[in-house]
C-alpha atoms as a PDB file:
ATOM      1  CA  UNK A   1       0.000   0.000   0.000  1.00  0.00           C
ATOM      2  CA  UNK A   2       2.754   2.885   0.849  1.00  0.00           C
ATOM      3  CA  UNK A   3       4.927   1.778  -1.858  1.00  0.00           C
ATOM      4  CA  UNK A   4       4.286   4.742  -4.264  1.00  0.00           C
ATOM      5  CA  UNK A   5       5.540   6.970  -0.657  1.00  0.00           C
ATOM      6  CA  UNK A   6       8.579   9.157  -1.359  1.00  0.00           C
ATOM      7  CA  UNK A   7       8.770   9.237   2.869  1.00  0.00           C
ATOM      8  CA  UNK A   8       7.384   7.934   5.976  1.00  0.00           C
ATOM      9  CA  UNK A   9       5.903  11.745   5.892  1.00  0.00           C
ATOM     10  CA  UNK A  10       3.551  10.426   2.385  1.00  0.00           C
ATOM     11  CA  UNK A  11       3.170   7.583   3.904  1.00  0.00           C
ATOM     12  CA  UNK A  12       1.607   8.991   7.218  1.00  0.00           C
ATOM     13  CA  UNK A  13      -0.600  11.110   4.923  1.00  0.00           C
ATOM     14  CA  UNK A  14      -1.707   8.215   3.579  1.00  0.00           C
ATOM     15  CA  UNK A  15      -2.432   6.908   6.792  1.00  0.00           C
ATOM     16  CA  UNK A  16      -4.376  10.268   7.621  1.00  0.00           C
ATOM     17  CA  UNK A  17      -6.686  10.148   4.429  1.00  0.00           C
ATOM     18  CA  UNK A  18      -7.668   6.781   4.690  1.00  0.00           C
ATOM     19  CA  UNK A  19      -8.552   7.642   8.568  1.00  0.00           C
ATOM     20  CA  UNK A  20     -10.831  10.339   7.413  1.00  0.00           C
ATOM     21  CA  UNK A  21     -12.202   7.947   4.764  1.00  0.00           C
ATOM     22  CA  UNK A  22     -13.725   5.303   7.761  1.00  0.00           C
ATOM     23  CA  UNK A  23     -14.599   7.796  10.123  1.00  0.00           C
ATOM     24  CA  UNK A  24     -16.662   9.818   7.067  1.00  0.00           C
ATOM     25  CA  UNK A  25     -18.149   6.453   5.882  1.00  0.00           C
ATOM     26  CA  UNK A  26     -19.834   6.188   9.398  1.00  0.00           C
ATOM     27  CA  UNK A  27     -21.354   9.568   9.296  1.00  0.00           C
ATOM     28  CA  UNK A  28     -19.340  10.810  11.454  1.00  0.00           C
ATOM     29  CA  UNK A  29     -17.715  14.772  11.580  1.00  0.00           C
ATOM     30  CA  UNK A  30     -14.328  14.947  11.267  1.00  0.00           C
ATOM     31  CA  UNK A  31     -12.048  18.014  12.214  1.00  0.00           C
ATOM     32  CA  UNK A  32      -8.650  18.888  11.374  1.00  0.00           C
ATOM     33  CA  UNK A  33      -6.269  20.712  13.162  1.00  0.00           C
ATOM     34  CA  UNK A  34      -5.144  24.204  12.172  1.00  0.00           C
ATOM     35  CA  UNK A  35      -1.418  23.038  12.846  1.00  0.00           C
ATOM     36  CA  UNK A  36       0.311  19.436  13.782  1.00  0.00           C
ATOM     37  CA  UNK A  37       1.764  20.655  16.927  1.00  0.00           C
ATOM     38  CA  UNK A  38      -0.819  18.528  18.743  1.00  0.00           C
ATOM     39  CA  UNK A  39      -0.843  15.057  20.034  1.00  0.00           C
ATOM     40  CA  UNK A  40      -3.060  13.925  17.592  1.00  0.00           C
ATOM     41  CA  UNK A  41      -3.973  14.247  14.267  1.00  0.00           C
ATOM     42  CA  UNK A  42      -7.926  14.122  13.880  1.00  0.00           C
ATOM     43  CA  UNK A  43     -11.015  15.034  15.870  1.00  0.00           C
ATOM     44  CA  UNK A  44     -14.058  12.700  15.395  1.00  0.00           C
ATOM     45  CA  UNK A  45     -17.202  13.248  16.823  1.00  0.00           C
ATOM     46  CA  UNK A  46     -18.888   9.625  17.455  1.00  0.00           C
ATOM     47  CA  UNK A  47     -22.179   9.869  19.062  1.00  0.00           C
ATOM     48  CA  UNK A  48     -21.769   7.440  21.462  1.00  0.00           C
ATOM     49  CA  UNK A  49     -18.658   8.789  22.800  1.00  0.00           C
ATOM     50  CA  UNK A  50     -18.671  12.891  21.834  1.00  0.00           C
ATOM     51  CA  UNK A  51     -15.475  14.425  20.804  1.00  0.00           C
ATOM     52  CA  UNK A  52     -12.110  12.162  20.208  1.00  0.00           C
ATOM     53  CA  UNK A  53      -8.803  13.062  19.596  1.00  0.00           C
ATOM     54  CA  UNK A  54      -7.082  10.617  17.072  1.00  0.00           C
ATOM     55  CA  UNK A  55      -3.649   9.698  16.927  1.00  0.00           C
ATOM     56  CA  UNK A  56      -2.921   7.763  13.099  1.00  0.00           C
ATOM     57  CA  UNK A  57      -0.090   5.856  12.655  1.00  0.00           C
ATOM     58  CA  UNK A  58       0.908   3.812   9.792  1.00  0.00           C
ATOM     59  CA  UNK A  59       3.172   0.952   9.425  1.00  0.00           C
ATOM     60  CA  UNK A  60       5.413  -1.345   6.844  1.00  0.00           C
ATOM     61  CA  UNK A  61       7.203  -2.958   9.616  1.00  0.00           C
ATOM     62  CA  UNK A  62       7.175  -6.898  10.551  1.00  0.00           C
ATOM     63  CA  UNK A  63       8.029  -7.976  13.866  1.00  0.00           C
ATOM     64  CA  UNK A  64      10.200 -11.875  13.416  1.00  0.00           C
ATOM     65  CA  UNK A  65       6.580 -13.292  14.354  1.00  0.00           C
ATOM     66  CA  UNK A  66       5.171 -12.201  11.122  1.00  0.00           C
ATOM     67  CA  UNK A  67       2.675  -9.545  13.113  1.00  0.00           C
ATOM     68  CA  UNK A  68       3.464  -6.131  12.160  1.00  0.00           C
ATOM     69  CA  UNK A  69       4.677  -3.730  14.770  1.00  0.00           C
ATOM     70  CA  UNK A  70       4.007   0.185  14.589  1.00  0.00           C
ATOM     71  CA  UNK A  71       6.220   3.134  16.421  1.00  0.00           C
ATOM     72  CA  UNK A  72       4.528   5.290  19.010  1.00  0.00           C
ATOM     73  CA  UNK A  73       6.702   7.710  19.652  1.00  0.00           C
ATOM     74  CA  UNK A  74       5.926  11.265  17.863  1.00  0.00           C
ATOM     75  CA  UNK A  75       9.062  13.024  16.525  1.00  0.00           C
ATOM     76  CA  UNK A  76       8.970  16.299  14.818  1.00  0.00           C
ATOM     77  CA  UNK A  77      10.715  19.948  14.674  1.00  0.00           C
ATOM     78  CA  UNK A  78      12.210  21.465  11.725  1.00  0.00           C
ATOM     79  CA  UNK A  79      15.704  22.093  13.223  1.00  0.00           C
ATOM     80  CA  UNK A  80      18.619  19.827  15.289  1.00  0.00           C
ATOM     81  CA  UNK A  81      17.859  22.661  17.778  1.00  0.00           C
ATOM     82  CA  UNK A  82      14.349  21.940  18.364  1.00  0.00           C
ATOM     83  CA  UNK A  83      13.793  18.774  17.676  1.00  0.00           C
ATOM     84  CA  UNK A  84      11.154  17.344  19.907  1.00  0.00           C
ATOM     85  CA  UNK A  85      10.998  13.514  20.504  1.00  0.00           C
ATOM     86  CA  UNK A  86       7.406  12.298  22.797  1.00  0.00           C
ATOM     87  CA  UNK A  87       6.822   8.649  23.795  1.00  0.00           C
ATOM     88  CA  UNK A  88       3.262   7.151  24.152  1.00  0.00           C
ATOM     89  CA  UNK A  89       2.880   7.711  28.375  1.00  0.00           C
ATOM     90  CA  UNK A  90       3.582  11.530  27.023  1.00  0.00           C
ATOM     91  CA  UNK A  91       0.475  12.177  24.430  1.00  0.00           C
ATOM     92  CA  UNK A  92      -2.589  12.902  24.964  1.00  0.00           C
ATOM     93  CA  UNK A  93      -5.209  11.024  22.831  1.00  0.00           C
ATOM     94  CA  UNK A  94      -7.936   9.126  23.247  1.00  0.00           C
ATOM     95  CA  UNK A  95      -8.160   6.857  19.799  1.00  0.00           C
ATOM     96  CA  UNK A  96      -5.098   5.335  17.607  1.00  0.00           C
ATOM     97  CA  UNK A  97      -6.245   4.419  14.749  1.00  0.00           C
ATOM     98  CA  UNK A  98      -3.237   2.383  12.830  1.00  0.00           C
ATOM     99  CA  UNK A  99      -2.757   1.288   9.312  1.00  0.00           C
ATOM    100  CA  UNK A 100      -0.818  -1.656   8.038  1.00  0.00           C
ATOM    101  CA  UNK A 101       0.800  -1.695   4.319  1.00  0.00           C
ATOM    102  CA  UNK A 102      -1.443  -4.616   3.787  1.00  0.00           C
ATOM    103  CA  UNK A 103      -4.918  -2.312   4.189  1.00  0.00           C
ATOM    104  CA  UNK A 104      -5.630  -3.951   7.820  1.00  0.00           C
ATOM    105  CA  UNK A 105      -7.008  -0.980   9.749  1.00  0.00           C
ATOM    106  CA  UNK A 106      -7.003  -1.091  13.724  1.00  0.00           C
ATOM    107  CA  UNK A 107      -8.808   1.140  16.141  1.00  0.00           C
ATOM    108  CA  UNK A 108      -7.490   1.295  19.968  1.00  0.00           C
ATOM    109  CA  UNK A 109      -8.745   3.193  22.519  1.00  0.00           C
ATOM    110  CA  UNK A 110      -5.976   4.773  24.608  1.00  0.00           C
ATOM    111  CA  UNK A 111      -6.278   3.407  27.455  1.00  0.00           C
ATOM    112  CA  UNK A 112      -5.714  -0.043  26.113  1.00  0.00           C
ATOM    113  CA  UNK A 113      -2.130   0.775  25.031  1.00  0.00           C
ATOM    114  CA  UNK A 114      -1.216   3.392  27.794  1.00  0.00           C
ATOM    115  CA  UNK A 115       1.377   1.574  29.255  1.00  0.00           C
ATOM    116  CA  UNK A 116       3.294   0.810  25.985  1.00  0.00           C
ATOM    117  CA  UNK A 117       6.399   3.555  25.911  1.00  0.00           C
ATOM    118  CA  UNK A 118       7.769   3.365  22.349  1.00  0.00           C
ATOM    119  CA  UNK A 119       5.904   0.381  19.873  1.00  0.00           C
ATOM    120  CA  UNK A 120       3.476  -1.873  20.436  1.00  0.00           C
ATOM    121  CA  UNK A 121       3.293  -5.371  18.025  1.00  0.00           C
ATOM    122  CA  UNK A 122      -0.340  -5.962  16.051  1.00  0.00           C
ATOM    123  CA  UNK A 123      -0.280  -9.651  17.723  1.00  0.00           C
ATOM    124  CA  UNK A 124      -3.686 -11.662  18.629  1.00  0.00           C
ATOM    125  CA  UNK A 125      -4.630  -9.581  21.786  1.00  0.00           C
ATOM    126  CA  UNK A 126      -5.149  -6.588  19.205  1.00  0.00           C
ATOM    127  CA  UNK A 127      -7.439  -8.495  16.913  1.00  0.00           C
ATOM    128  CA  UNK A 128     -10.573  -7.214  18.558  1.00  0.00           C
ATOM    129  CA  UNK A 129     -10.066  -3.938  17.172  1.00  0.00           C
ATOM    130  CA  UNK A 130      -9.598  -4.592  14.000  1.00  0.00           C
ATOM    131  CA  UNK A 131     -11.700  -3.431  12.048  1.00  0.00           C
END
């Protein structure tokens, strides 16, 4: 799927389109940050919950077990000098919605994965939320 992606950048707005794609299918409203300084990247408004903030992270990576594996760290800053590097106990979130290169979309609520610092593998105890 992210093959025709330049950079992981592409690829993450590949990510971030087919995010708004699922959560538009549903009816839902979907909001988009002025600027990506944020901890996430998306705010949904599901009925049954009200307004979420939604991290999306994409993913090409294999763990040796064959399950994919996705970073959750956020880097960013446009300089050496301010480069800012946040692990997953830092953001603040409340959905992750993940996509694989092989289409498989996931959708985690935060406090499912709160304790996870830095990645987090797509093994069976993740299967309820695919979707």
């Amino acid at each position: 799927m992210f093959q025709n992606c330049k950079n992981t950048k592409k690829q993450g707005d590949v990510g971030l389109g087919i995010c708004i794609s699922h959560f538009c299918s549903l009816g839902y409203t979907v909001s988009i940050p002025l600027t990506d300084s944020q901890d996430y990247d998306l705010i949904v408004e599901i009925p049954e919950l009200g307004l979420q903030k939604v991290q999306v992270k994409t993913t090409n990576s294999k763990a040796p077990s064959g399950n994919y594996y996705v970073g959750l760290r956020i880097t960013g800053g446009n300089s050496k000098s301010n480069f800012v590097s946040k692990h997953n106990t830092d953001l603040v979130y409340d959905l992750l919605f993940i996509v694989t290169s092989s289409c498989d979309k996931f959708l985690l609520p935060r406090d499912f994965i709160k304790d996870k610092k830095s990645s987090l593998t797509l093994g069976e105890e993740y299967l309820q939320f695919k979707l």
